[in-house]
C-alpha atoms as a PDB file:
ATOM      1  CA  UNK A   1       3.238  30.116 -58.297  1.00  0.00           C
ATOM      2  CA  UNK A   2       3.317  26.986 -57.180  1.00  0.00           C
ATOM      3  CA  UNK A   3       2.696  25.763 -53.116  1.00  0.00           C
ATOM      4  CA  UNK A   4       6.042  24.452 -53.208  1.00  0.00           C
ATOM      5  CA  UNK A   5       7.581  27.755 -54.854  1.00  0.00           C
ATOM      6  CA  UNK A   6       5.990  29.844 -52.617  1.00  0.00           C
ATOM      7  CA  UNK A   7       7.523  27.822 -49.685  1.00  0.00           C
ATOM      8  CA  UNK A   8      11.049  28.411 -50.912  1.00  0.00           C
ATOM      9  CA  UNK A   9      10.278  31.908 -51.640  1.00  0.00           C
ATOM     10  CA  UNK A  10       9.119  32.340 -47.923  1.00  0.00           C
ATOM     11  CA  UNK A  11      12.588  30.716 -47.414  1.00  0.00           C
ATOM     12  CA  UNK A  12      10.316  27.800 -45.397  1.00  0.00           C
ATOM     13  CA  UNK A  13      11.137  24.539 -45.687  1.00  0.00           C
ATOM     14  CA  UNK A  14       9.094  21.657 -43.722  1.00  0.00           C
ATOM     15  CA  UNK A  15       9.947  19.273 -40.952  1.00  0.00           C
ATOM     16  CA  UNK A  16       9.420  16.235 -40.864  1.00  0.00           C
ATOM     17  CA  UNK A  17       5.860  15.096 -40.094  1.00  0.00           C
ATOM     18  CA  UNK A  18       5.502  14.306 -36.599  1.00  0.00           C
ATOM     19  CA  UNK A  19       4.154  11.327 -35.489  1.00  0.00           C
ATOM     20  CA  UNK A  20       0.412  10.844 -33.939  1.00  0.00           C
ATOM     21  CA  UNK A  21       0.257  11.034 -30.239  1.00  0.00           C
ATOM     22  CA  UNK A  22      -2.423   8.336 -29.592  1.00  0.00           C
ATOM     23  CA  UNK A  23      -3.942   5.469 -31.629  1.00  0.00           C
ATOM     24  CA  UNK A  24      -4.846   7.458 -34.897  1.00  0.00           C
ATOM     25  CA  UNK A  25      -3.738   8.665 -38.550  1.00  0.00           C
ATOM     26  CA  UNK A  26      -1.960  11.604 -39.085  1.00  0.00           C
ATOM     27  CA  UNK A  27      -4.370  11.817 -42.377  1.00  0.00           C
ATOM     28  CA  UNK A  28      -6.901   9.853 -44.130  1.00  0.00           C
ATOM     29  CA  UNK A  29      -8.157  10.375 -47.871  1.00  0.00           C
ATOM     30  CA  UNK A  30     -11.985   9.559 -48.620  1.00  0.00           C
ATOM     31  CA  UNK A  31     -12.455  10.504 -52.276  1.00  0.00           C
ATOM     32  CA  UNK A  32     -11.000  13.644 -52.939  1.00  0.00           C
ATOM     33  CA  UNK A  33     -10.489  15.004 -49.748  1.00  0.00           C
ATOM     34  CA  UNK A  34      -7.801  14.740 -47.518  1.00  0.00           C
ATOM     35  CA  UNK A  35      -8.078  14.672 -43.261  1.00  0.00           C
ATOM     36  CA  UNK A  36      -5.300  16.282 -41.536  1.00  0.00           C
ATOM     37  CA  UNK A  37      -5.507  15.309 -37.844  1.00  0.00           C
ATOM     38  CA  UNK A  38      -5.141  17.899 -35.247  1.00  0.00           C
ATOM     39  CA  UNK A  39      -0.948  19.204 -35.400  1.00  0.00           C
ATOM     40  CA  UNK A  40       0.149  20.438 -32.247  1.00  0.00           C
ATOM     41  CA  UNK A  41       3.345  23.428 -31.839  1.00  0.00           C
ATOM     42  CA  UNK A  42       6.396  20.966 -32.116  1.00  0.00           C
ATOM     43  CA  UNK A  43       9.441  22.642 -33.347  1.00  0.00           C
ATOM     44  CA  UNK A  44      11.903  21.807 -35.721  1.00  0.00           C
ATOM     45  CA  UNK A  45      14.331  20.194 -32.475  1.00  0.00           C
ATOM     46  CA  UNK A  46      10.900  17.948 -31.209  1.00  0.00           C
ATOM     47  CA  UNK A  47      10.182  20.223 -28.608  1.00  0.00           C
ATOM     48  CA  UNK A  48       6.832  21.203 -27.987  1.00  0.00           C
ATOM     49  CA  UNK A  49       5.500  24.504 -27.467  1.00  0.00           C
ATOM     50  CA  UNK A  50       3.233  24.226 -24.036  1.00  0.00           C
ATOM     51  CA  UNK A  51       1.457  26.822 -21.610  1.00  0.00           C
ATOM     52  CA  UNK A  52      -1.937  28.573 -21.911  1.00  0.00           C
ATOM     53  CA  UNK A  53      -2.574  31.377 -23.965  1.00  0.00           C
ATOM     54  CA  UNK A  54      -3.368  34.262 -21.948  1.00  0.00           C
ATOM     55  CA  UNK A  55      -1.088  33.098 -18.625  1.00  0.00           C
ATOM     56  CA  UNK A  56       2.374  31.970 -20.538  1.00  0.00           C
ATOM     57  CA  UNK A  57       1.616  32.968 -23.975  1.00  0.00           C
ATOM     58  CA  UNK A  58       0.833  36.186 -25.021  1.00  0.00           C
ATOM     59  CA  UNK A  59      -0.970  37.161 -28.631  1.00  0.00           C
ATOM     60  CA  UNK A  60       1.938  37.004 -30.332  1.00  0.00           C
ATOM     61  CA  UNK A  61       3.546  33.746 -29.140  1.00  0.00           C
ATOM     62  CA  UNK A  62       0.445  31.931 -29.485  1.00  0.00           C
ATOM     63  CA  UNK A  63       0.496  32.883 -33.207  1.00  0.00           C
ATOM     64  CA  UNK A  64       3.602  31.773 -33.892  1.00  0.00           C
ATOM     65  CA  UNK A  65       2.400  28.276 -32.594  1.00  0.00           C
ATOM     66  CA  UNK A  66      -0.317  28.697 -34.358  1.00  0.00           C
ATOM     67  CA  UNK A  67       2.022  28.857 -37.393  1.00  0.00           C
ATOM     68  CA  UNK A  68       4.214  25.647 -36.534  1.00  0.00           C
ATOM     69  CA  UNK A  69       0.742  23.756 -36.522  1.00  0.00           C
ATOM     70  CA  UNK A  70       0.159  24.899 -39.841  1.00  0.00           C
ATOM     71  CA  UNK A  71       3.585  23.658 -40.995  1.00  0.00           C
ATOM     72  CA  UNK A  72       3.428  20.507 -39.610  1.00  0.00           C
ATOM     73  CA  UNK A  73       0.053  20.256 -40.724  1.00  0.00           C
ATOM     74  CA  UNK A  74       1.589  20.612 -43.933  1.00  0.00           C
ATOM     75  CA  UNK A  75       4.271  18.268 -43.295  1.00  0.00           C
ATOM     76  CA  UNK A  76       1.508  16.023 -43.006  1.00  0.00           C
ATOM     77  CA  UNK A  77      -0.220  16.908 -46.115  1.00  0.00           C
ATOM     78  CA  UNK A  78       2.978  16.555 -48.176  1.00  0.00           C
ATOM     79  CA  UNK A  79       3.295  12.978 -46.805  1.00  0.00           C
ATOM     80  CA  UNK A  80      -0.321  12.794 -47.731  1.00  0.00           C
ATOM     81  CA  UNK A  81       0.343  13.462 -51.176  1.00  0.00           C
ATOM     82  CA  UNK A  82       2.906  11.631 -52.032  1.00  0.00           C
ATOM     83  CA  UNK A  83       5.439  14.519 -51.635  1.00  0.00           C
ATOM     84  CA  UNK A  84       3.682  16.820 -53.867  1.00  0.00           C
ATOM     85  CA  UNK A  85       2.004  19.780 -52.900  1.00  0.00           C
ATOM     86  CA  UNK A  86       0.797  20.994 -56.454  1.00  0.00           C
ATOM     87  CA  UNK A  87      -1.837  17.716 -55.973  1.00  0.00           C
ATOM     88  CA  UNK A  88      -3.610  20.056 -53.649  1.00  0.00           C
ATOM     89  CA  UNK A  89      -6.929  21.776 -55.168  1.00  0.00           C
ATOM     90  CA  UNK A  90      -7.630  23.897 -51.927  1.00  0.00           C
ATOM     91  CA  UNK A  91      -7.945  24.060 -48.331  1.00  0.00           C
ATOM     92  CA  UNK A  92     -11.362  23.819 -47.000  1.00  0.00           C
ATOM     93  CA  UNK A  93     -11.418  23.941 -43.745  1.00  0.00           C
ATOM     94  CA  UNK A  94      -9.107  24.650 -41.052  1.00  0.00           C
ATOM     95  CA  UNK A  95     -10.584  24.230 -37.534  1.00  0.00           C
ATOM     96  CA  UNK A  96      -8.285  26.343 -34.322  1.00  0.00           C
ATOM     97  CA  UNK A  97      -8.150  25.120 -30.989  1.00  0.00           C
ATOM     98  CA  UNK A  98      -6.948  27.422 -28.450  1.00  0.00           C
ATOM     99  CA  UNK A  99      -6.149  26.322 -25.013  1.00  0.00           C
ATOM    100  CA  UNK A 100      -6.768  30.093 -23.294  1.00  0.00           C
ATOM    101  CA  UNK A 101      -7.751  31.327 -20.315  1.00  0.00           C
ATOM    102  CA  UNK A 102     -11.098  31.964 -19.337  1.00  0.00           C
ATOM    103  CA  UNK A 103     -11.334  36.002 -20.169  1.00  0.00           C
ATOM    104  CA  UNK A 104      -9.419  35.878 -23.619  1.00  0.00           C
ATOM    105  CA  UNK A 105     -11.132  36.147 -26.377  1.00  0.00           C
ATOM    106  CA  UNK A 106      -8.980  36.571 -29.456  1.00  0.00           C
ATOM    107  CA  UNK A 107      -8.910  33.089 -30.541  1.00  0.00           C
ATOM    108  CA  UNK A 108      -9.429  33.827 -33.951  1.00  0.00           C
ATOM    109  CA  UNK A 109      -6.412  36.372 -34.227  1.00  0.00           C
ATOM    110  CA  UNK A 110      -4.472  33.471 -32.971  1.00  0.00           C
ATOM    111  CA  UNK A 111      -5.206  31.014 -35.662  1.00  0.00           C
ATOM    112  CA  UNK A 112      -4.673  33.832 -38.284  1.00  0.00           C
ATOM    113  CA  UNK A 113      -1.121  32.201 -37.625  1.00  0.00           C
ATOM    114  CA  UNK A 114      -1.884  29.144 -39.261  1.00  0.00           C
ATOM    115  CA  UNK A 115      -4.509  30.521 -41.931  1.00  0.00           C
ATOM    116  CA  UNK A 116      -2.713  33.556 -42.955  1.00  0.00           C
ATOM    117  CA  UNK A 117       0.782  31.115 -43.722  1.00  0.00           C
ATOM    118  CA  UNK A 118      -2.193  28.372 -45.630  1.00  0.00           C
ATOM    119  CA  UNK A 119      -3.259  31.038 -47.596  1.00  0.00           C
ATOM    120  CA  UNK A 120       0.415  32.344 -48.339  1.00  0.00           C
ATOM    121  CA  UNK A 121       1.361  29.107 -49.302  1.00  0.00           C
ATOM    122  CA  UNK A 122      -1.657  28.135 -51.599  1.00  0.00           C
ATOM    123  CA  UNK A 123      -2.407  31.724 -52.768  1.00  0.00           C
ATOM    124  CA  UNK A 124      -6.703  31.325 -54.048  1.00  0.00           C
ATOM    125  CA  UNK A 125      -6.887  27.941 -53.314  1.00  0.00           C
ATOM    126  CA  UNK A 126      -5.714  28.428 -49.964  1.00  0.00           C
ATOM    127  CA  UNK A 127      -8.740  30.335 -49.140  1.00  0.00           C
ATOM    128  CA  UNK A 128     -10.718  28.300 -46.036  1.00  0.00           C
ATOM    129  CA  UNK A 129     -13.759  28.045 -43.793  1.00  0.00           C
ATOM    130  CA  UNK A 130     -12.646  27.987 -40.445  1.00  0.00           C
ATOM    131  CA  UNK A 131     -13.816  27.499 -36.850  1.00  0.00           C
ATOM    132  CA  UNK A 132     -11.486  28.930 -33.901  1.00  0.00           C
ATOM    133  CA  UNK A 133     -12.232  27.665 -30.292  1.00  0.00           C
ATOM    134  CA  UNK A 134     -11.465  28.125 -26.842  1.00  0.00           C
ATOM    135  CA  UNK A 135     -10.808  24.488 -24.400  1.00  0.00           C
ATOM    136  CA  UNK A 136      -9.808  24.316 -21.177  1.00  0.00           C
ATOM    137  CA  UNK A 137      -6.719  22.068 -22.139  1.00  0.00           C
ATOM    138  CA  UNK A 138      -4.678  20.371 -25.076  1.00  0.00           C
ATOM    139  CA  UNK A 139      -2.656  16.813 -25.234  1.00  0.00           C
ATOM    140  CA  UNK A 140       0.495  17.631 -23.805  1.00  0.00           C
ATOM    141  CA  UNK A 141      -0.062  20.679 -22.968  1.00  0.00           C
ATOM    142  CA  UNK A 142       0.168  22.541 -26.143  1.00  0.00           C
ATOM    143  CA  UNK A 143      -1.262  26.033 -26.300  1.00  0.00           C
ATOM    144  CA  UNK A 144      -2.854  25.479 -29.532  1.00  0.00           C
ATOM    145  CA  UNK A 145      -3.846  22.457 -31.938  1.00  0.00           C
ATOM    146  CA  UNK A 146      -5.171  22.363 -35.946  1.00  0.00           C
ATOM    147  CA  UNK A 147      -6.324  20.440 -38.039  1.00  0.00           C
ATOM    148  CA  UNK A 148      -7.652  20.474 -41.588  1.00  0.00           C
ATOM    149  CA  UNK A 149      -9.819  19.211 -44.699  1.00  0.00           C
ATOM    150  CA  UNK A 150      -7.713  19.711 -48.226  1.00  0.00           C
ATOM    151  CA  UNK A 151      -9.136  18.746 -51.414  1.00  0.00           C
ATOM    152  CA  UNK A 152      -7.049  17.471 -54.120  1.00  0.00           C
END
């Protein structure tokens, strides 16, 4: 199936892209690969998704915002591609920031949010390296941040 099947068979469809937060590119294409820059938790409505994981998240919730990063992220991969998905060859690389307390170390079960719905979406090709790390703090105070490398 197609990325762009499997979305509607997920019943998913994707916001709009959201736009940068500072003096940057939401993506940038240097042969055949394409940048993603970091996607914070911003709902559907515009709202963000803020607090630290381990204080006002729990597991669960960070997850989830793990998840909406990886759908805006591919929001901004759509845009990237001219509106079509199917240009995509794979993901290669997803990297997870997770703004956690000190103690908590189940970063990477958070960004299983956004790589499990990446892999979903793109089935094989969707299948990434991937880096998951604990800061001290995000831009606006999101709990968690991705960003990507796709290859079309």
């Amino acid at each position: 199936m197609s990325a762009e099947d499997n979305l509607k068979k997920m019943n998913i469809q994707l916001p709009e892209p959201p736009n940068p937060v500072g003096s940057y590119v939401a993506s940038k294409i240097s042969g055949n690969l394409i940048y993603i820059s970091g996607q914070v938790p911003f709902k559907s409505d515009g709202k963000l998704i803020t607090g630290k994981v381990g204080r006002e998240l729990n597991l669960e919730e960070a997850q989830n915002a793990a998840k909406l990063c990886a759908l805006n992220l591919l929001a901004q991969l759509k845009k990237a591609c001219g509106g079509n998905l199917d240009k995509v060859k794979g993901c290669i690389k997803i990297t997870g920031y997770v703004n956690s307390i000190d103690n908590f170390t189940e970063q990477p079960k958070v960004i299983n949010g956004a790589s499990d719905l990446i892999s979903k979406v793109f089935e094989e090709i969707g299948k990434h390296t991937r880096a998951a790390v604990s800061v001290n703090s995000l831009p606006l105070g999101a709990p968690v941040e991705v960003d990507a490398i796709f290859e079309i």
